[in-house]
Protein backbone atom coordinates (compact mmCIF):
# COMPACT_ATOMS: atom_id res chain seq x y z
CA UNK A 1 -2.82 -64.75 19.58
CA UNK A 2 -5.97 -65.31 21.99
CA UNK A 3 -4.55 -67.53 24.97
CA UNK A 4 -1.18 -67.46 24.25
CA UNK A 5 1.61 -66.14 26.26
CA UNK A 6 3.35 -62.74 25.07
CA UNK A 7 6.73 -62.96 24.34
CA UNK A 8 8.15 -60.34 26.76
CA UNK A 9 10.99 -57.58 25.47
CA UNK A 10 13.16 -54.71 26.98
CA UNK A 11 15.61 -52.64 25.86
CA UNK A 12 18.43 -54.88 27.24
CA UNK A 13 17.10 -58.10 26.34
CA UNK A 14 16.36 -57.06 22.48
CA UNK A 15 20.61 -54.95 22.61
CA UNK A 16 21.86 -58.64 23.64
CA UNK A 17 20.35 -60.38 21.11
CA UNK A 18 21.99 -57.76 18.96
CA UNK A 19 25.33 -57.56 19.96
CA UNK A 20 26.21 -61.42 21.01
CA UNK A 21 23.65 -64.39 20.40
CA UNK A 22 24.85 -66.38 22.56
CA UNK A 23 25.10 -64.26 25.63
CA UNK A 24 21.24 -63.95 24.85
CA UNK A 25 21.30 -67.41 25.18
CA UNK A 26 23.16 -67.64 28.48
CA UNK A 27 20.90 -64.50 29.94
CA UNK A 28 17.49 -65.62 28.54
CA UNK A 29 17.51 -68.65 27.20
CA UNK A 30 19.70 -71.07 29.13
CA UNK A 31 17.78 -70.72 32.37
CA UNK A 32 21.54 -70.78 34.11
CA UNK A 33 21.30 -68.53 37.07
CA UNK A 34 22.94 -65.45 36.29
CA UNK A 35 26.52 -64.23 37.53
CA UNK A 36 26.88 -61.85 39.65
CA UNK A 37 29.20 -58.64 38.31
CA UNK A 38 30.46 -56.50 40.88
CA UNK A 39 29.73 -52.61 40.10
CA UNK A 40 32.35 -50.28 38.84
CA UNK A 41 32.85 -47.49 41.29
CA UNK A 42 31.33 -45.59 37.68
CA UNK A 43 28.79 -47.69 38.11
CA UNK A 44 28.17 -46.85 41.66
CA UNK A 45 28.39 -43.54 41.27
CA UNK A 46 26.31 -42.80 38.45
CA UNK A 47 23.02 -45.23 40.25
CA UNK A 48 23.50 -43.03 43.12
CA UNK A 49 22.89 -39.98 40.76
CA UNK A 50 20.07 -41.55 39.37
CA UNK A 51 18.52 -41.89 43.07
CA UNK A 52 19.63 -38.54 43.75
CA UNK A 53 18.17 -37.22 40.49
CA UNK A 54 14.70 -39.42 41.65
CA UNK A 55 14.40 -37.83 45.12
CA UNK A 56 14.42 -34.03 43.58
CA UNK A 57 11.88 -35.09 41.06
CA UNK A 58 9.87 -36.34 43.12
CA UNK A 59 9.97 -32.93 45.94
CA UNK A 60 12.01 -30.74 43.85
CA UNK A 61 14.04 -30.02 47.16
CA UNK A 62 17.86 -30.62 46.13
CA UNK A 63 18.64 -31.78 49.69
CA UNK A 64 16.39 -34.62 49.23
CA UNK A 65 18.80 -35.61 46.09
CA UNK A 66 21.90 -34.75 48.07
CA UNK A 67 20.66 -37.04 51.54
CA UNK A 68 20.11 -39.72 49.06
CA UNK A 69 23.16 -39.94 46.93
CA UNK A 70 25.74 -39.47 49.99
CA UNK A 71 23.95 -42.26 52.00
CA UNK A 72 23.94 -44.58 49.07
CA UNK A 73 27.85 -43.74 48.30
CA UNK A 74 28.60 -44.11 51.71
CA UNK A 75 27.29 -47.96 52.30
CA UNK A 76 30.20 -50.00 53.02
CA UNK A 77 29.48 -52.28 49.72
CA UNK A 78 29.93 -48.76 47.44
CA UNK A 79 33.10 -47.91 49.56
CA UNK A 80 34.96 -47.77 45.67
CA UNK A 81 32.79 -44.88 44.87
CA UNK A 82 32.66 -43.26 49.25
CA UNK A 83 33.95 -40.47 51.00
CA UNK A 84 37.48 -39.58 50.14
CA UNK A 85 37.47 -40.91 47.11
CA UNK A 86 37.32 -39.03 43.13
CA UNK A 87 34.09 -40.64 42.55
CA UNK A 88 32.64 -39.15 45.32
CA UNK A 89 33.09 -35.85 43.85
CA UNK A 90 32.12 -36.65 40.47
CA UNK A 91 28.66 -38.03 41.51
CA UNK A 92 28.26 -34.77 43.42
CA UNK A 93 29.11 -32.24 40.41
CA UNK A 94 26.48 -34.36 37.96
CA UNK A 95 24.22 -34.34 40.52
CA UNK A 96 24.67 -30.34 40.71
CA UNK A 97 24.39 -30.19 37.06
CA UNK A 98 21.51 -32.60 37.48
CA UNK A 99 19.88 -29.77 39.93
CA UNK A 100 20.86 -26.87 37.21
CA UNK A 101 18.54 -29.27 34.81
CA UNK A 102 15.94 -29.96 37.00
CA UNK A 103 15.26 -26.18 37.39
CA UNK A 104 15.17 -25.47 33.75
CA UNK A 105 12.64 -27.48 32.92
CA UNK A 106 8.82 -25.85 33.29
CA UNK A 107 6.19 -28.47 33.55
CA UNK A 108 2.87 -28.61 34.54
CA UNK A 109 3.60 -32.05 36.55
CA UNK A 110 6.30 -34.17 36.60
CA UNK A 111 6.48 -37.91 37.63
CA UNK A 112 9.85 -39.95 38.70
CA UNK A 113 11.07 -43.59 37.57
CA UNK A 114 7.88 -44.07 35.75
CA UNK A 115 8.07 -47.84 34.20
CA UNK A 116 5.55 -50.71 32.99
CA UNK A 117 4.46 -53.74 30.55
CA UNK A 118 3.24 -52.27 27.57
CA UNK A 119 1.10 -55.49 25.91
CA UNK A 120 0.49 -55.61 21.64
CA UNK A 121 -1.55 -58.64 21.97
CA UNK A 122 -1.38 -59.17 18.07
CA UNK A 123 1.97 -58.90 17.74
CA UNK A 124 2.40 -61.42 20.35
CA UNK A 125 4.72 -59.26 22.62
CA UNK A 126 4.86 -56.97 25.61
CA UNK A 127 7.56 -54.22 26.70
CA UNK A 128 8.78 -52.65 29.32
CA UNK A 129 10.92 -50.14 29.40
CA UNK A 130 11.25 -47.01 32.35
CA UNK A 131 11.73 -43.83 32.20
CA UNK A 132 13.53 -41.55 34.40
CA UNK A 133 11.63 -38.56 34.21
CA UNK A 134 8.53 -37.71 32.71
CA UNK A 135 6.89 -33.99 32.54
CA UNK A 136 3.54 -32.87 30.98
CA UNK A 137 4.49 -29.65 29.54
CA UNK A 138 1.05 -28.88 28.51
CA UNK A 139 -2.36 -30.77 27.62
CA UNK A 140 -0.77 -32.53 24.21
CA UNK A 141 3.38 -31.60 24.88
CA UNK A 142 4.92 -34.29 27.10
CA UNK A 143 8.85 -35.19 28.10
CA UNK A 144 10.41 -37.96 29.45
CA UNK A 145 14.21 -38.24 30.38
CA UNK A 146 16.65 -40.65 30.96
CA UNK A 147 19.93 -39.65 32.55
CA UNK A 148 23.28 -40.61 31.71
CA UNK A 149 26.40 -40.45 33.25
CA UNK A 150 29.04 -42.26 31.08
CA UNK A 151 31.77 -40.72 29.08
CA UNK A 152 29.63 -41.42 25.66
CA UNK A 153 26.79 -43.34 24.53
CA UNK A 154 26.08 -45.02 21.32
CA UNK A 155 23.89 -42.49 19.32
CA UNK A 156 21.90 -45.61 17.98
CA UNK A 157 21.33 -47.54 21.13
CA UNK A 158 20.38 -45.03 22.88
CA UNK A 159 17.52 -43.79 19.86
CA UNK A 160 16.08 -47.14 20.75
CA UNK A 161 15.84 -46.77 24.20
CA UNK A 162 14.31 -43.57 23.89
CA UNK A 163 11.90 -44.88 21.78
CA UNK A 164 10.88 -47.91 24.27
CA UNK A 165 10.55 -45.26 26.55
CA UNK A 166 8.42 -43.19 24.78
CA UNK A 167 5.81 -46.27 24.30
CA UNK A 168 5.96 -46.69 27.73
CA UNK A 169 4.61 -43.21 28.64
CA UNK A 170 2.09 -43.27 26.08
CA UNK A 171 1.09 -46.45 27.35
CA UNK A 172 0.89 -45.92 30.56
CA UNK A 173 -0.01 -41.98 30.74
CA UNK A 174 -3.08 -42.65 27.95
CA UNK A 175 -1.60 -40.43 25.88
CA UNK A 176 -4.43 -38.83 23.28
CA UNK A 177 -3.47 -39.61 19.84
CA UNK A 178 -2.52 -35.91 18.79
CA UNK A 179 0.22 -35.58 21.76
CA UNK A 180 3.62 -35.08 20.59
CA UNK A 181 6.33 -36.16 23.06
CA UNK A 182 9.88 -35.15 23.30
CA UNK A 183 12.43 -37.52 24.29
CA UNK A 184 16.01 -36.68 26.07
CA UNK A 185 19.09 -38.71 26.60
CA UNK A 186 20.79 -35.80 29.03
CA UNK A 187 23.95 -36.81 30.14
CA UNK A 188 24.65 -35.30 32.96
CA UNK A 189 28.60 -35.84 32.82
CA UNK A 190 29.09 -34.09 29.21
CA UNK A 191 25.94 -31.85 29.32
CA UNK A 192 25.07 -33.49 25.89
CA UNK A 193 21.23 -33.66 24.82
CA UNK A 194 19.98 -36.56 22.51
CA UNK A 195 16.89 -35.40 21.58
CA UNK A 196 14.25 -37.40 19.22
CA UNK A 197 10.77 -35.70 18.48
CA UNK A 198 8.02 -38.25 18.44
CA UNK A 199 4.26 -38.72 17.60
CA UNK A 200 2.12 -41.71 18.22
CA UNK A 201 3.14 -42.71 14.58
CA UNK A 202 6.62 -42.96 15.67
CA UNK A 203 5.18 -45.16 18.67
CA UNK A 204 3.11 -47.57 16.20
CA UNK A 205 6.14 -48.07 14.19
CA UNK A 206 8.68 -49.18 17.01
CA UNK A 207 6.23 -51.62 18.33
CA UNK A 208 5.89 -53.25 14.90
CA UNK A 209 9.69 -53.11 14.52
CA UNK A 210 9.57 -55.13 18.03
CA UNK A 211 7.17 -57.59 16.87
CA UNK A 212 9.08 -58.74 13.78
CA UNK A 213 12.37 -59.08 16.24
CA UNK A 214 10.46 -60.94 18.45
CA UNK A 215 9.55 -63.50 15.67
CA UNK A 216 13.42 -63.27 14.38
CA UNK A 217 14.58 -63.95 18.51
CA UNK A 218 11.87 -66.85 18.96
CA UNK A 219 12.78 -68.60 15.44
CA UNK A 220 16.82 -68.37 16.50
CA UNK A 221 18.03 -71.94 17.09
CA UNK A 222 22.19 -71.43 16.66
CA UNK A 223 22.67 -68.95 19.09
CA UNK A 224 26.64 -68.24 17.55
CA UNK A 225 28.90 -66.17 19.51
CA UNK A 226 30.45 -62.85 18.60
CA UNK A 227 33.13 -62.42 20.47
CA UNK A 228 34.91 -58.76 20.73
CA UNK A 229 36.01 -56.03 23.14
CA UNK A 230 32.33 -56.70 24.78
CA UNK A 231 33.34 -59.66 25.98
CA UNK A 232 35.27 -58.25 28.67
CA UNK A 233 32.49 -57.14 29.88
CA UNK A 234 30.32 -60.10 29.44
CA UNK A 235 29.22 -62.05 33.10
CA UNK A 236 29.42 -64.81 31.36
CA UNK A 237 32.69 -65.17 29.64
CA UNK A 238 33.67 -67.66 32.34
CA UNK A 239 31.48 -70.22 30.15
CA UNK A 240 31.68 -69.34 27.25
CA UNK A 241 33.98 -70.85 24.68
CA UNK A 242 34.24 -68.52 22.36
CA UNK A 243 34.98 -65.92 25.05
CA UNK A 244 37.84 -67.87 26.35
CA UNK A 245 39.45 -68.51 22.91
CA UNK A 246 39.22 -65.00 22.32
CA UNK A 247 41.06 -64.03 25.79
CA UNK A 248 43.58 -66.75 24.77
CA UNK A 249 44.60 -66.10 21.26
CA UNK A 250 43.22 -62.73 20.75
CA UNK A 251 41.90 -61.60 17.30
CA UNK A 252 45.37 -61.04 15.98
CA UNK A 253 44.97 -65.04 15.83
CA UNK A 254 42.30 -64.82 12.97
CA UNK A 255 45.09 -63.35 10.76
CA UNK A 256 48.04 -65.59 11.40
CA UNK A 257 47.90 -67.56 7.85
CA UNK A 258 47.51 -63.69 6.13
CA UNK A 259 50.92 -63.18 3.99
CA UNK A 260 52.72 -59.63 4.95
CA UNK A 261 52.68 -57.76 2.65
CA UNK A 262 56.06 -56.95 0.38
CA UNK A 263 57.89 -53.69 1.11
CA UNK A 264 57.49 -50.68 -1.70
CA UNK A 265 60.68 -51.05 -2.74
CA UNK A 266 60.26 -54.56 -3.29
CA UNK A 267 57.93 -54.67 -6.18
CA UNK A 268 59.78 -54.82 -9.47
CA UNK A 269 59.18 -52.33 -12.41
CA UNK A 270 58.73 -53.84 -15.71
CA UNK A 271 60.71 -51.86 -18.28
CA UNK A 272 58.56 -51.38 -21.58
């Protein structure tokens, strides 16, 4: 692999490729610019807890939180998510929950939005990934955090972000081989903790899992839709055909040859 470019991965690129090949293809591939999607005021709201949640990591004064999130909310382009609104209030109670958090955790440092490349020269690849939070609990005991603010997550998505997250901090902490580091998906709208405990093992073994999808996401040449609910949510239904089919007919359309099915009292009983 001497010389030759690594093939770069994140947690979003590698979840596209998953879920719908050929909005990898439109986001990564293509070279198209990309849309632009105009935040939900959930959206809003839960970035400006993230800042929020950033600033008190970084002083561990909540006011420094508090300044941040109400200036962010109250920029005229986040006016969905402002003053007056139910949003508003929302991103303040996770953010107080967020504080309640904050002071239950004892660490011997802490460090805020930590994120970087980590490179695996022969597998050909290099991640990123970023993680909210990170904490040295002691010499060998480490934490990192991400924060979440929607109404549920995907148990299995977010196990692989946590784990992309957890390379990063070895990476770029030097972890020593023997450290064991927890990782939390703390949702700061349910109070619900994901928690996966993980060794440098655990690291190896995601990075390898990375390198053979990179060699399954280079080798791809169809690039087929699959279109669903997701679409709605795609930036780049507006060209894509498969997207528009699927707002035009629906799925229901897939079925429309499919006999109904006879009644119960319809069926006939053979007498012996």
């Amino acid at each position: 692999m001497a010389g030759e470019e690594l093939f770069r991965l994140s947690h979003t690129k590698v979840e596209t490729f998953r879920r719908c090949r050929k909005q990898y293809w439109f986001a990564c591939v293509s070279g198209m610019p990309r849309p632009e999607q105009e935040d939900t005021p959930a959206a809003l709201a839960g970035n400006g807890v993230h800042r929020a949640m950033q600033k008190l990591c970084d002083t561990g004064e909540p006011e420094d939180g508090y300044a941040e999130l109400e200036a962010y909310l109250r920029m005229p382009k986040h006016a969905a998510a402002g003053p007056g609104t139910e949003w508003w209030e929302m991103a303040r109670a996770w953010y107080e929950r967020g504080i309640d958090a904050h002071r239950s955790i004892a660490s011997e440092a802490r460090w805020a939005e930590v994120d970087s490349w980590a490179p695996a020269p022969k597998l050909g690849i290099t991640v990123w990934s970023k993680a909210d939070r990170v904490d040295r609990l002691a010499p060998d005991r480490w934490q990192v955090i991400d924060w979440k603010t929607g109404r549920f997550d995907l148990d299995d998505v977010v196990d692989r972000q946590l784990d992309l997250a957890h390379v990063i901090v070895r990476t770029v902490r030097a972890l020593p081989r023997e450290a064991t580091v927890r990782a939390v998906a703390w949702n700061l709208r349910t109070g619900q903790q994901r928690v996966r405990e993980l060794t440098r093992e655990d690291a190896a073994r995601t990075m390898g899992y990375l390198g053979r999808m990179a060699r399954v996401m280079q080798a791809e040449e169809e690039f087929l839709a699959t279109p669903g609910v997701h679409c709605g949510f795609c930036g780049w239904r507006s060209r894509c055909e498969a997207a528009a089919r699927l707002e035009e007919e629906g799925l229901d359309a897939l079925w429309e040859d499919v006999e109904e099915p006879p009644a119960p009292g319809d069926f006939a009983v053979e007498q012996a």
